[in-house]
N, C-alpha and C. Protein backbone atom coordinates (compact mmCIF):
# COMPACT_ATOMS: atom_id res chain seq x y z
N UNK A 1 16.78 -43.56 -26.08
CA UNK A 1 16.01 -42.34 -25.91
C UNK A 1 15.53 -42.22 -24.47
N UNK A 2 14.75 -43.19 -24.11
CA UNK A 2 14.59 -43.26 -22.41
C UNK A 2 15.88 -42.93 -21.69
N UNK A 3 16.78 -43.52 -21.98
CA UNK A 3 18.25 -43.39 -21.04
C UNK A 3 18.49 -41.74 -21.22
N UNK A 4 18.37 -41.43 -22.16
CA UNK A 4 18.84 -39.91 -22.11
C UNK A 4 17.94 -38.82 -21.37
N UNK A 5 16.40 -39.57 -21.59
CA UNK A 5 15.49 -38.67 -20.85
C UNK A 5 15.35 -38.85 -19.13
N UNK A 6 15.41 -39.96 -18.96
CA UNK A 6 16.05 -40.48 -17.36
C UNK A 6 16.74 -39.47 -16.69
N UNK A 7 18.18 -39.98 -18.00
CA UNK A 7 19.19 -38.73 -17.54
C UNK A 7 19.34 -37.22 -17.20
N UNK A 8 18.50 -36.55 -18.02
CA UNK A 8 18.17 -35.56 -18.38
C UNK A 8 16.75 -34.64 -16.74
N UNK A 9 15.91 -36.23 -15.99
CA UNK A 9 15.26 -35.80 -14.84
C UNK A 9 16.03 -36.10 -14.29
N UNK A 10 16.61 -36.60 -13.68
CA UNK A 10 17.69 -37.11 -12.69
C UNK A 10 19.02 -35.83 -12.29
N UNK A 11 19.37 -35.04 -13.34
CA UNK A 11 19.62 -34.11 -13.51
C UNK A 11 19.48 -32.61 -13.31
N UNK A 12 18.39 -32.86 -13.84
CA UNK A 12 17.18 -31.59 -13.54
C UNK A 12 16.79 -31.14 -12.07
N UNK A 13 16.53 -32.78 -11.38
CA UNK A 13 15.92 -32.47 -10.03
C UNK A 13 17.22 -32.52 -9.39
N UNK A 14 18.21 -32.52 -9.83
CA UNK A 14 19.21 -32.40 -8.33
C UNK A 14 19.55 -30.65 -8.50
N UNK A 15 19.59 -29.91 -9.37
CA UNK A 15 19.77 -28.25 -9.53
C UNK A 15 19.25 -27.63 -8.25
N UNK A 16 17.93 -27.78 -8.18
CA UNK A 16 17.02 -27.41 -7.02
C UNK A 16 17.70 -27.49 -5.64
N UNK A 17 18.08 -28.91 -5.32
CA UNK A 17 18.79 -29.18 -4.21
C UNK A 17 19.74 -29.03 -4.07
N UNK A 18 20.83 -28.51 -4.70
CA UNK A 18 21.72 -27.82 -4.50
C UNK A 18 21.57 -26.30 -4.05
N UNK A 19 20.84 -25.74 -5.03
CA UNK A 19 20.11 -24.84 -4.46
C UNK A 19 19.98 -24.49 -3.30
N UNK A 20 18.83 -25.39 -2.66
CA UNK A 20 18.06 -25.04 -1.24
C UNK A 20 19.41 -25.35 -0.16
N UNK A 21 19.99 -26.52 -0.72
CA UNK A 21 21.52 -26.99 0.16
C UNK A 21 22.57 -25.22 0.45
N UNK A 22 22.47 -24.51 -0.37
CA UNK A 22 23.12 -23.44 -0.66
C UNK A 22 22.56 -22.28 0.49
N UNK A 23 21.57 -22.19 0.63
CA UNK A 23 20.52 -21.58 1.69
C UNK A 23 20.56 -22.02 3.35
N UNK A 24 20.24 -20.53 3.98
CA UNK A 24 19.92 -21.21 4.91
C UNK A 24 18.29 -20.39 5.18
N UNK A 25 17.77 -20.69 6.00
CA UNK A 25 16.32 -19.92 6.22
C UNK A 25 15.97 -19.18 7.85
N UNK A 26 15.47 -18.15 7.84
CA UNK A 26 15.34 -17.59 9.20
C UNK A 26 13.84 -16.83 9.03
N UNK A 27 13.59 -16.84 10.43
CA UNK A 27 12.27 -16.46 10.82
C UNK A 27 12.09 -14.71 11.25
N UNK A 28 11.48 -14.00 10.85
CA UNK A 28 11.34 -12.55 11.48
C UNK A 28 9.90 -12.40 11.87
N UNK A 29 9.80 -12.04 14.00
CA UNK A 29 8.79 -12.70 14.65
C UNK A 29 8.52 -10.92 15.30
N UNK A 30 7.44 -10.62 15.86
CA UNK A 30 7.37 -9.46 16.27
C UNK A 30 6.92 -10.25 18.24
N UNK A 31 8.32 -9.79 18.67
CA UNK A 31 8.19 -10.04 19.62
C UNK A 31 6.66 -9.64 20.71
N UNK A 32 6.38 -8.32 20.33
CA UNK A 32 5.18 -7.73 21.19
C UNK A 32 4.07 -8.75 20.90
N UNK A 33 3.73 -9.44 20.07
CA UNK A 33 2.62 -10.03 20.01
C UNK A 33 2.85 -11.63 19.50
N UNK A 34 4.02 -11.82 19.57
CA UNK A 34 4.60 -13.33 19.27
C UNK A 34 4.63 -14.10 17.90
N UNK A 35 4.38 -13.06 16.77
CA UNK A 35 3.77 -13.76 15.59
C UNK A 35 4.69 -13.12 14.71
N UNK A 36 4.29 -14.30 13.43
CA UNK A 36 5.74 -14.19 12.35
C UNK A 36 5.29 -12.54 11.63
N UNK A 37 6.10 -12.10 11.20
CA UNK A 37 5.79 -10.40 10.17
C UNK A 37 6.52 -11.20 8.64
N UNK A 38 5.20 -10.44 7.96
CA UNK A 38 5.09 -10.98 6.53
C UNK A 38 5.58 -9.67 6.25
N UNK A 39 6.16 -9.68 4.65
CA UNK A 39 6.48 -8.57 3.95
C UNK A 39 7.92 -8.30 4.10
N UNK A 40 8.44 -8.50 5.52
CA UNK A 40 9.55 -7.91 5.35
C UNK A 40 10.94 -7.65 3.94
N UNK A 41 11.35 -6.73 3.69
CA UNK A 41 12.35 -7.39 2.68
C UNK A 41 13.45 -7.12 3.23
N UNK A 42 14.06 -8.24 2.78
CA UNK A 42 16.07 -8.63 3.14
C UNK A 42 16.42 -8.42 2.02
N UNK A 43 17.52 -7.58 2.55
CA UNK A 43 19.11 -7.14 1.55
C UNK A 43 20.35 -7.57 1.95
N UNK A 44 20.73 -8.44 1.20
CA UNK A 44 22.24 -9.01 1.85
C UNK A 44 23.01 -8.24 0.75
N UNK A 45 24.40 -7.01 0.91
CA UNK A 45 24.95 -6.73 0.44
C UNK A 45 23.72 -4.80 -0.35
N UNK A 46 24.29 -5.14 -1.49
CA UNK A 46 23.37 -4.18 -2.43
C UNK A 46 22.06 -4.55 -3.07
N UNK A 47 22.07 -5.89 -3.00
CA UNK A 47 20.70 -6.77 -3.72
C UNK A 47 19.90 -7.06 -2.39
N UNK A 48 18.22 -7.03 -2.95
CA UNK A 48 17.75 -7.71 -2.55
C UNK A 48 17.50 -9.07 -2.54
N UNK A 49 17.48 -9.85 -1.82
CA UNK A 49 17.45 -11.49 -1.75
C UNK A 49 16.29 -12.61 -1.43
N UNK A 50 14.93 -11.51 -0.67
CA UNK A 50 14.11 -12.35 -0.10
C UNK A 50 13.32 -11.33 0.17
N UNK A 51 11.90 -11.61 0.44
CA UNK A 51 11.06 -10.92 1.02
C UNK A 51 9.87 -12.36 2.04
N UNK A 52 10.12 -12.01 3.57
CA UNK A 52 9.24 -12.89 4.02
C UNK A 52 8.09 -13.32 3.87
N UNK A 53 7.55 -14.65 3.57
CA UNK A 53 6.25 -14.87 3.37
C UNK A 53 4.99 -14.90 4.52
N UNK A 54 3.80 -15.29 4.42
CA UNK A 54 2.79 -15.50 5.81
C UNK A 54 3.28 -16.17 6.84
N UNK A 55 4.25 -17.09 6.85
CA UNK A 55 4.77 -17.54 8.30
C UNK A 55 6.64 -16.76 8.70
N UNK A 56 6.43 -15.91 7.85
CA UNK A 56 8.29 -14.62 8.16
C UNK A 56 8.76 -15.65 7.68
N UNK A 57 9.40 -16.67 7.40
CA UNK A 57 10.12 -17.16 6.98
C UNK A 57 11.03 -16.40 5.18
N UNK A 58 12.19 -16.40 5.48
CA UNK A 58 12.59 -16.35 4.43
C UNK A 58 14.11 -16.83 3.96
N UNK A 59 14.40 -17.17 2.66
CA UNK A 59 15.94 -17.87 2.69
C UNK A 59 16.77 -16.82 1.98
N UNK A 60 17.77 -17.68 3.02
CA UNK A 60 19.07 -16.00 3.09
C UNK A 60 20.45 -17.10 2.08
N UNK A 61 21.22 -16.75 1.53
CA UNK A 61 22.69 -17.53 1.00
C UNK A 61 23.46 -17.54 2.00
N UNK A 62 24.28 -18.52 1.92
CA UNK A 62 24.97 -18.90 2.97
C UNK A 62 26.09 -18.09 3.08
N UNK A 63 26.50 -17.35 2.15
CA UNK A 63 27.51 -16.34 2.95
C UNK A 63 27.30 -14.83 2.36
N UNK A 64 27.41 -14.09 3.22
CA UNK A 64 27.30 -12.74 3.03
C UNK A 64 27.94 -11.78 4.04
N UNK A 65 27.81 -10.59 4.38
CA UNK A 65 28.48 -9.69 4.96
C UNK A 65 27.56 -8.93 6.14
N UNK A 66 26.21 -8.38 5.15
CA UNK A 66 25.19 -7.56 6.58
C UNK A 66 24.10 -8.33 5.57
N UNK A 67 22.86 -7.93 6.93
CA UNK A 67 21.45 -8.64 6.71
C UNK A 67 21.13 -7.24 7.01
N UNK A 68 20.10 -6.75 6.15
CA UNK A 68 19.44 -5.34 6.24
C UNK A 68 18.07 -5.85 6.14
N UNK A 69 17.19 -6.05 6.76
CA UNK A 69 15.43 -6.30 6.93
C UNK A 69 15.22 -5.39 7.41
N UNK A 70 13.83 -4.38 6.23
CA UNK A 70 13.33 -3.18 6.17
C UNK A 70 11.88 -3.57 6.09
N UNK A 71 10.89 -2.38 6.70
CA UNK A 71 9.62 -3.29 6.54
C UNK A 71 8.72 -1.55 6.81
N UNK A 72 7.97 -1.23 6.31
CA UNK A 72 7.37 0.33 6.95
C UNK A 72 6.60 0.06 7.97
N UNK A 73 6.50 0.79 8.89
CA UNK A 73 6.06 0.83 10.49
C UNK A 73 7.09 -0.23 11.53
N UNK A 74 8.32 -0.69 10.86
CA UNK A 74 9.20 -0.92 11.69
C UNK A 74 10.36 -0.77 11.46
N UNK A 75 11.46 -1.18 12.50
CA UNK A 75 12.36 -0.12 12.99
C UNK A 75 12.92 -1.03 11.76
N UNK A 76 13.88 -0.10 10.59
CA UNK A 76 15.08 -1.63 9.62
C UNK A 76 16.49 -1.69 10.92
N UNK A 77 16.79 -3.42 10.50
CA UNK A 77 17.66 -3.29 11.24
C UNK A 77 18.86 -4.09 10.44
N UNK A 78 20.40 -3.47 10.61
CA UNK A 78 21.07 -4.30 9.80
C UNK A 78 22.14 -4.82 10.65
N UNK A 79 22.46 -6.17 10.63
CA UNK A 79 22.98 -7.55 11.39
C UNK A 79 24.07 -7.58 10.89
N UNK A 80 25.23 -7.82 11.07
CA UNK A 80 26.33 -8.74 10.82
C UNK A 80 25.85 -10.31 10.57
N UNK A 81 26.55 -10.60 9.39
CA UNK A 81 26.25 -12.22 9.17
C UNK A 81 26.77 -13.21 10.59
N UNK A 82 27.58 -12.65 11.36
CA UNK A 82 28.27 -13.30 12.85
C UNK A 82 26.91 -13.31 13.26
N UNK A 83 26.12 -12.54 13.94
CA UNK A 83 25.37 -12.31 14.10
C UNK A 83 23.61 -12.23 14.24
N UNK A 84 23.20 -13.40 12.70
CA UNK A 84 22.10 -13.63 12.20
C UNK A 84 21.84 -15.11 13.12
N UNK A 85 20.69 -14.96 13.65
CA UNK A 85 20.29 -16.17 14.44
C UNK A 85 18.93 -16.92 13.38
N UNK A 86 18.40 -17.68 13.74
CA UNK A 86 17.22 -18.45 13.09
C UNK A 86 16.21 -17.55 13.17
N UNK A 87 16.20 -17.13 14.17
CA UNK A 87 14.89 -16.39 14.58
C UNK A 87 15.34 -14.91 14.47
N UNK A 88 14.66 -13.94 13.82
CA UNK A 88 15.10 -12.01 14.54
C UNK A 88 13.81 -11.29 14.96
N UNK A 89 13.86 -11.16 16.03
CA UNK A 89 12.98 -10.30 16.55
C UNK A 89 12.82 -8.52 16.21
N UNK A 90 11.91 -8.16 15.23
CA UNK A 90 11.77 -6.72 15.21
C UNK A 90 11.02 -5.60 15.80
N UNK A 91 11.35 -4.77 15.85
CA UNK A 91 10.65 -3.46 16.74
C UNK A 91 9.70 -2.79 16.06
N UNK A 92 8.19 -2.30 16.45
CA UNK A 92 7.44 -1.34 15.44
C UNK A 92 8.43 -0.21 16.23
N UNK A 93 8.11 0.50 15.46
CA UNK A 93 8.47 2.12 14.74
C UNK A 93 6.86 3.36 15.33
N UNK A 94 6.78 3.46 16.29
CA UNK A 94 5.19 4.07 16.33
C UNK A 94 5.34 5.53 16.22
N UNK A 95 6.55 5.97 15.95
CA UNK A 95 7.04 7.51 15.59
C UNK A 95 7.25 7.50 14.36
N UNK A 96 7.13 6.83 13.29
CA UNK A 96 7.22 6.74 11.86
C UNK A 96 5.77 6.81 11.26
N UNK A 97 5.32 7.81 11.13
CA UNK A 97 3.83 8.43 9.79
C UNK A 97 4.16 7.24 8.91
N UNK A 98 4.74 7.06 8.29
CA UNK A 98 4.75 6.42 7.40
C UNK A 98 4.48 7.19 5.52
N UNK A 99 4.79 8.29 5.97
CA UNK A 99 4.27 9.02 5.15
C UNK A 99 5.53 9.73 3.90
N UNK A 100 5.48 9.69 2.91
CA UNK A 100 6.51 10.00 2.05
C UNK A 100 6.12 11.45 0.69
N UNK A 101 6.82 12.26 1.02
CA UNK A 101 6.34 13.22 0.72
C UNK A 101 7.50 13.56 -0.74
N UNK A 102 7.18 13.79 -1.60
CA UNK A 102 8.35 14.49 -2.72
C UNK A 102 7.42 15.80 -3.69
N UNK A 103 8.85 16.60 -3.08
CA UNK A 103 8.97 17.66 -3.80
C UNK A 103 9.43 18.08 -5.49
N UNK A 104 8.93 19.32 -6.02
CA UNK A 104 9.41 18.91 -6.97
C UNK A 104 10.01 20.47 -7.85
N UNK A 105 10.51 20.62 -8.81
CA UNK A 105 10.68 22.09 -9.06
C UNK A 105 9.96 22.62 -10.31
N UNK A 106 8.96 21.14 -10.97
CA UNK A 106 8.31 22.06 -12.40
C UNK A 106 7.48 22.17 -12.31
N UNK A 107 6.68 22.57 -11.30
CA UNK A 107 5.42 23.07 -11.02
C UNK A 107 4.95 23.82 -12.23
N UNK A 108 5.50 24.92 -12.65
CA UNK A 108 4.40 25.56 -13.49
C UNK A 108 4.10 24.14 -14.79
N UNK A 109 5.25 23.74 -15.34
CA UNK A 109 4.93 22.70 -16.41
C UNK A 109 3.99 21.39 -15.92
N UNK A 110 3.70 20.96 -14.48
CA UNK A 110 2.47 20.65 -13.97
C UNK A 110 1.41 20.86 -14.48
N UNK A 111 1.40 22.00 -13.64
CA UNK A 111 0.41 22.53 -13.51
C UNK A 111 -0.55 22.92 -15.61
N UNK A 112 0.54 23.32 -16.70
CA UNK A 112 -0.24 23.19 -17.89
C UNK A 112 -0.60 22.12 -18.15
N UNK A 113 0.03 21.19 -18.01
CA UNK A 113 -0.02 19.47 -18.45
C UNK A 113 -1.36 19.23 -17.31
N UNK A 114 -1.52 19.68 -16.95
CA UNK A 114 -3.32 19.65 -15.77
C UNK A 114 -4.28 19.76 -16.59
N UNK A 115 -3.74 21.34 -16.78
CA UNK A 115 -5.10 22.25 -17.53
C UNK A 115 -5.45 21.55 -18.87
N UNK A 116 -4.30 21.17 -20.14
CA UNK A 116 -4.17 20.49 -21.27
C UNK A 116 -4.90 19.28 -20.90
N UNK A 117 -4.86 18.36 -20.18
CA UNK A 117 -5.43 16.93 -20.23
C UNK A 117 -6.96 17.68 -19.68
N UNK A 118 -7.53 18.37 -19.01
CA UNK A 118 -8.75 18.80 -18.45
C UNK A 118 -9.08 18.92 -19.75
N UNK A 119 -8.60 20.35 -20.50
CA UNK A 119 -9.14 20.57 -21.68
C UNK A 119 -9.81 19.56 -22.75
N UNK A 120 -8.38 19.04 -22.52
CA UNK A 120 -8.69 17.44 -23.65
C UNK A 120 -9.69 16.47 -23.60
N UNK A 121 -10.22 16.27 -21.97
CA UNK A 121 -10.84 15.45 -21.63
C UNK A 121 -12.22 15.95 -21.75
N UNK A 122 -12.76 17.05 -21.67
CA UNK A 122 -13.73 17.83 -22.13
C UNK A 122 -13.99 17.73 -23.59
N UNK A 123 -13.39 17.95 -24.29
CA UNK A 123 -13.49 18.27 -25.55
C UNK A 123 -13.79 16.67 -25.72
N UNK A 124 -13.71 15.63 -25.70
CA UNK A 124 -13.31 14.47 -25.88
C UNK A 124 -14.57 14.19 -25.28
N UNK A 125 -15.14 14.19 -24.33
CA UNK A 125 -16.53 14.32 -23.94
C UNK A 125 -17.80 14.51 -24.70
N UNK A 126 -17.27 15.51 -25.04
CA UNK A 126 -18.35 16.36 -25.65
C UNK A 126 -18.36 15.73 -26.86
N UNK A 127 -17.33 15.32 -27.27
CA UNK A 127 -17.30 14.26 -28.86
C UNK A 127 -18.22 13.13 -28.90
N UNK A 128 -17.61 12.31 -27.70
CA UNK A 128 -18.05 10.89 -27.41
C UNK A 128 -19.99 10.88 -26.92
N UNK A 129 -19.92 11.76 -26.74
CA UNK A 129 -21.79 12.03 -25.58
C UNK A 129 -22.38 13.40 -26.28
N UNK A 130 -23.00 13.59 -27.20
CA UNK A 130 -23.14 15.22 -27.58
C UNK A 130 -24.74 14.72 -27.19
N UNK A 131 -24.85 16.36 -26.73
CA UNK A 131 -26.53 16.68 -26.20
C UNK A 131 -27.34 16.81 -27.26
N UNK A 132 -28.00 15.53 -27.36
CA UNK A 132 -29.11 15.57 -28.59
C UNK A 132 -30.91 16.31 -28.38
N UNK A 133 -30.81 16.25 -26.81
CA UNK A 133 -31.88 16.28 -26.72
C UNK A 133 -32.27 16.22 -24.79
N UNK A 134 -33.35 16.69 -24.51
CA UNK A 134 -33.89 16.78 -23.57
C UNK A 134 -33.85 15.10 -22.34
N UNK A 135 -32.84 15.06 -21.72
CA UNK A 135 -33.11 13.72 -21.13
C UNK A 135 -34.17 13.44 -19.58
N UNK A 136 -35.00 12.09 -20.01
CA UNK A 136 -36.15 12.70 -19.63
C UNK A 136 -36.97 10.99 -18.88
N UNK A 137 -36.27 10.85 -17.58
CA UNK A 137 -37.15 9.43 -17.21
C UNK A 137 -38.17 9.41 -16.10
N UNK A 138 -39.29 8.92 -16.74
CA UNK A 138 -40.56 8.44 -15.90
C UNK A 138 -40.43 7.78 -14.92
N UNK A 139 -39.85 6.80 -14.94
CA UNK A 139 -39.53 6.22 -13.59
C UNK A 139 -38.62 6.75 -12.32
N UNK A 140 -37.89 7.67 -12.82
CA UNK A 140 -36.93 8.57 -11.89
C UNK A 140 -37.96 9.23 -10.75
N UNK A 141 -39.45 9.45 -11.41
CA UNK A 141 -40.21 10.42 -11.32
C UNK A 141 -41.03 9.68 -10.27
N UNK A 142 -42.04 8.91 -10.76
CA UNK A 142 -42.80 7.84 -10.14
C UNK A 142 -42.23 6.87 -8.99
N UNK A 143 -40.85 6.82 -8.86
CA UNK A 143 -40.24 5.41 -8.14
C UNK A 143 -40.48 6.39 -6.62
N UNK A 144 -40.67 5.72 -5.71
CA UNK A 144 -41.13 6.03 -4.25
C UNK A 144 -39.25 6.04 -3.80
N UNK A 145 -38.68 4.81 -4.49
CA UNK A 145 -37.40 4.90 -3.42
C UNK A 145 -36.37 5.81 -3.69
N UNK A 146 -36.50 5.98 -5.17
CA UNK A 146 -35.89 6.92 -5.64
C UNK A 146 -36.41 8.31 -5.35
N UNK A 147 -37.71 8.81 -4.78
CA UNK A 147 -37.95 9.93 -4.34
C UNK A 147 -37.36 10.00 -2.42
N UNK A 148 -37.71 9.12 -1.94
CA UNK A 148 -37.13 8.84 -0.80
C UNK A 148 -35.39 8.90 -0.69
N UNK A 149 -34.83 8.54 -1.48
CA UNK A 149 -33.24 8.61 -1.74
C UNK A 149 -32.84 10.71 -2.02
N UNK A 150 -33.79 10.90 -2.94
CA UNK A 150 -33.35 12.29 -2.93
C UNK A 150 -33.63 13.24 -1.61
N UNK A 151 -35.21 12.76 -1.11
CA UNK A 151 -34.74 13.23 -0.08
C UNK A 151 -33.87 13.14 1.18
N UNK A 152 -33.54 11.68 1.35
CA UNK A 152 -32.56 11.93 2.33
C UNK A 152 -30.99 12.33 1.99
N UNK A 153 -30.84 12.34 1.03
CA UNK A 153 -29.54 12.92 0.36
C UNK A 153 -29.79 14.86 0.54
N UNK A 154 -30.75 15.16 0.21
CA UNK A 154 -31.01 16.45 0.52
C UNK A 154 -30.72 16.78 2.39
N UNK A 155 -31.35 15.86 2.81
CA UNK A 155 -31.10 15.94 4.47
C UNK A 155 -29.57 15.59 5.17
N UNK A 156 -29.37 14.84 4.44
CA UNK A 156 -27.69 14.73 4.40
C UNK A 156 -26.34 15.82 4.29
N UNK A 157 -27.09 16.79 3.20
CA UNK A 157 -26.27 17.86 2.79
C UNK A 157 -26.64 18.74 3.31
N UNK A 158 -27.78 18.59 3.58
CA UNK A 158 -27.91 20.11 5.22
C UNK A 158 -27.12 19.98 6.25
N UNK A 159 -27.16 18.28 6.86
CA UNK A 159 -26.47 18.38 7.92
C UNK A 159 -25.05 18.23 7.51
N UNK A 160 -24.44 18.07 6.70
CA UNK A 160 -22.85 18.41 6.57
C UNK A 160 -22.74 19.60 6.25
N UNK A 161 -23.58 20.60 5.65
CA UNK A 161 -23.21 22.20 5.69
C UNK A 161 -23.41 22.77 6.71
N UNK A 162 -24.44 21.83 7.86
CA UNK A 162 -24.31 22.59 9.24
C UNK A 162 -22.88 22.28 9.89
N UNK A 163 -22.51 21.01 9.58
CA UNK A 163 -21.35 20.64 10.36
C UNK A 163 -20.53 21.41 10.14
N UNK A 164 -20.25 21.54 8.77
CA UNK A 164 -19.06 22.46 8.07
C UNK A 164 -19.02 23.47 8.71
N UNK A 165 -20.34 24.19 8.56
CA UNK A 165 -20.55 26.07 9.24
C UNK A 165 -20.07 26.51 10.83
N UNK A 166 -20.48 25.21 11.56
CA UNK A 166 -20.16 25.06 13.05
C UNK A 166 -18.99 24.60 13.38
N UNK A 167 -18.71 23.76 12.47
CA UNK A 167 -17.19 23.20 13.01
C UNK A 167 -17.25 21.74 13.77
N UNK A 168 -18.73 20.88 13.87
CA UNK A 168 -19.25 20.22 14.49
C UNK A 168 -18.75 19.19 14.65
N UNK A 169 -18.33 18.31 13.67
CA UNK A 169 -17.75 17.44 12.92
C UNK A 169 -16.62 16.62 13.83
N UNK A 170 -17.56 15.59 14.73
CA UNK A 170 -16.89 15.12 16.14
C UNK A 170 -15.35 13.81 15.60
N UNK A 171 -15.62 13.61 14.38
CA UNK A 171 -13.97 13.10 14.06
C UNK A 171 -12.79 13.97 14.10
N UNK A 172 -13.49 15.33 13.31
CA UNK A 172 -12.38 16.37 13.51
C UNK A 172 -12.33 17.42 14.75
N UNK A 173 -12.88 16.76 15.22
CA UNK A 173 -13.09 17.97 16.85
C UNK A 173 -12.33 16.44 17.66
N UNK A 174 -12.15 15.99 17.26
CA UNK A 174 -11.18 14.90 18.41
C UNK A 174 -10.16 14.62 18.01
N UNK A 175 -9.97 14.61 16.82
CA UNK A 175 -8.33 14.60 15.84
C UNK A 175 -7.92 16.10 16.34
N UNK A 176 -8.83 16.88 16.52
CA UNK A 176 -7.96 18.64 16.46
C UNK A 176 -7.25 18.26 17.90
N UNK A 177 -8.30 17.92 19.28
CA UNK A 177 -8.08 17.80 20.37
C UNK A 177 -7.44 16.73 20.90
N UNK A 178 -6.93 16.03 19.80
CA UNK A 178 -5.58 15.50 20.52
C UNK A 178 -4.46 15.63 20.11
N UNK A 179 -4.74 16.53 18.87
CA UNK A 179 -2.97 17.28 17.99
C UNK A 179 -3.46 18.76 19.31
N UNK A 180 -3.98 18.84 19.79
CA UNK A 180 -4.41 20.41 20.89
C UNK A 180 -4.35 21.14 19.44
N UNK A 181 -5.14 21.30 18.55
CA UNK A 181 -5.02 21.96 17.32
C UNK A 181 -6.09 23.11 17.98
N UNK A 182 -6.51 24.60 17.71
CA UNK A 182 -7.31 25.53 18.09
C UNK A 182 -8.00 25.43 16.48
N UNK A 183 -9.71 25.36 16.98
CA UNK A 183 -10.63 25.63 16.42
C UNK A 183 -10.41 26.61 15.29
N UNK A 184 -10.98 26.42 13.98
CA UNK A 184 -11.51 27.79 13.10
C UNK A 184 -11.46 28.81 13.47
N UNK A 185 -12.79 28.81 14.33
CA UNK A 185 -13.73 30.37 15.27
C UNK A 185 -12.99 30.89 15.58
């Protein structure tokens, strides 16, 4: 029984190393600032195969055709296996938003499936919480910080309806003025 279970680790642990023997591993480093880029994912062929960990490292199979490493805010780039060194240096992308937009054509059937779950969720409300009665706390009343909180929340919403009214609003008066976007007024 030992001999077979022997057999049986002895076995087991060589799978692995064949494995890793099967592999080879490469680094993806962002040259501008000298440091490994995590995340990336590699596609050898149609599959994906790897995605780099906290030090870029990731293991590639020893034979394949192209290396495609895609990553958002940098450039993808795809290699010839001739080609793949230990190390690949990638490019950011600083013209890429990053932004992904989809269109769609059933808007109106949206748009009921909106109104239906609103509805639903109301009604469902009103099930779960029904107004029994006058709700009514003393301490809301009496607490100093809690009177102090309403008022500066009151002072708060003045000055964002002034901002709003004026256009004041110096994040968006510097986002406008460097898209040169023209004011409201």
């Amino acid at each position: 029984m030992r001999r077979i279970l022997y057999l049986c680790i002895v076995i087991l642990s060589m799978l692995p190393l064949e494995r890793i023997a099967a592999q080879r591993s490469i680094t993806v480093y962002d040259p501008e600032t000298n440091t490994p880029v995590r995340g990336f994912h590699i596609w050898t062929g149609k599959e994906k195969t790897d995605t780099t960990n906290m030090f870029g490292t990731a293991a590639l199979p020893e034979k394949f055709d192209t290396l495609l490493l895609t990553k958002p805010g940098y450039i993808a780039l795809r290699i010839p296996s001739k080609l793949v060194k230990d190390t690949i240096p990638v490019i950011k992308d600083y013209n890429n938003i990053g932004e992904v937009v989809v269109y769609g054509n059933r808007q109106n059937e949206f748009q009921e499936a909106v109104k239906r779950w609103t509805k639903q969720d109301r009604v469902e409300l009103q099930l779960r919480h029904p107004i029994t009665g006058i709700d009514f706390n003393l301490s809301d009343i009496l607490s100093a910080k809690r009177r102090r909180d309403k008022r500066n929340s009151k002072k708060m919403a003045k000055i964002f309806n002034r901002m709003d009214a004026t256009d004041d609003d110096p994040i968006i008066h510097s986002y406008r003025q460097a898209l040169q976007i023209e004011p409201k007024h």
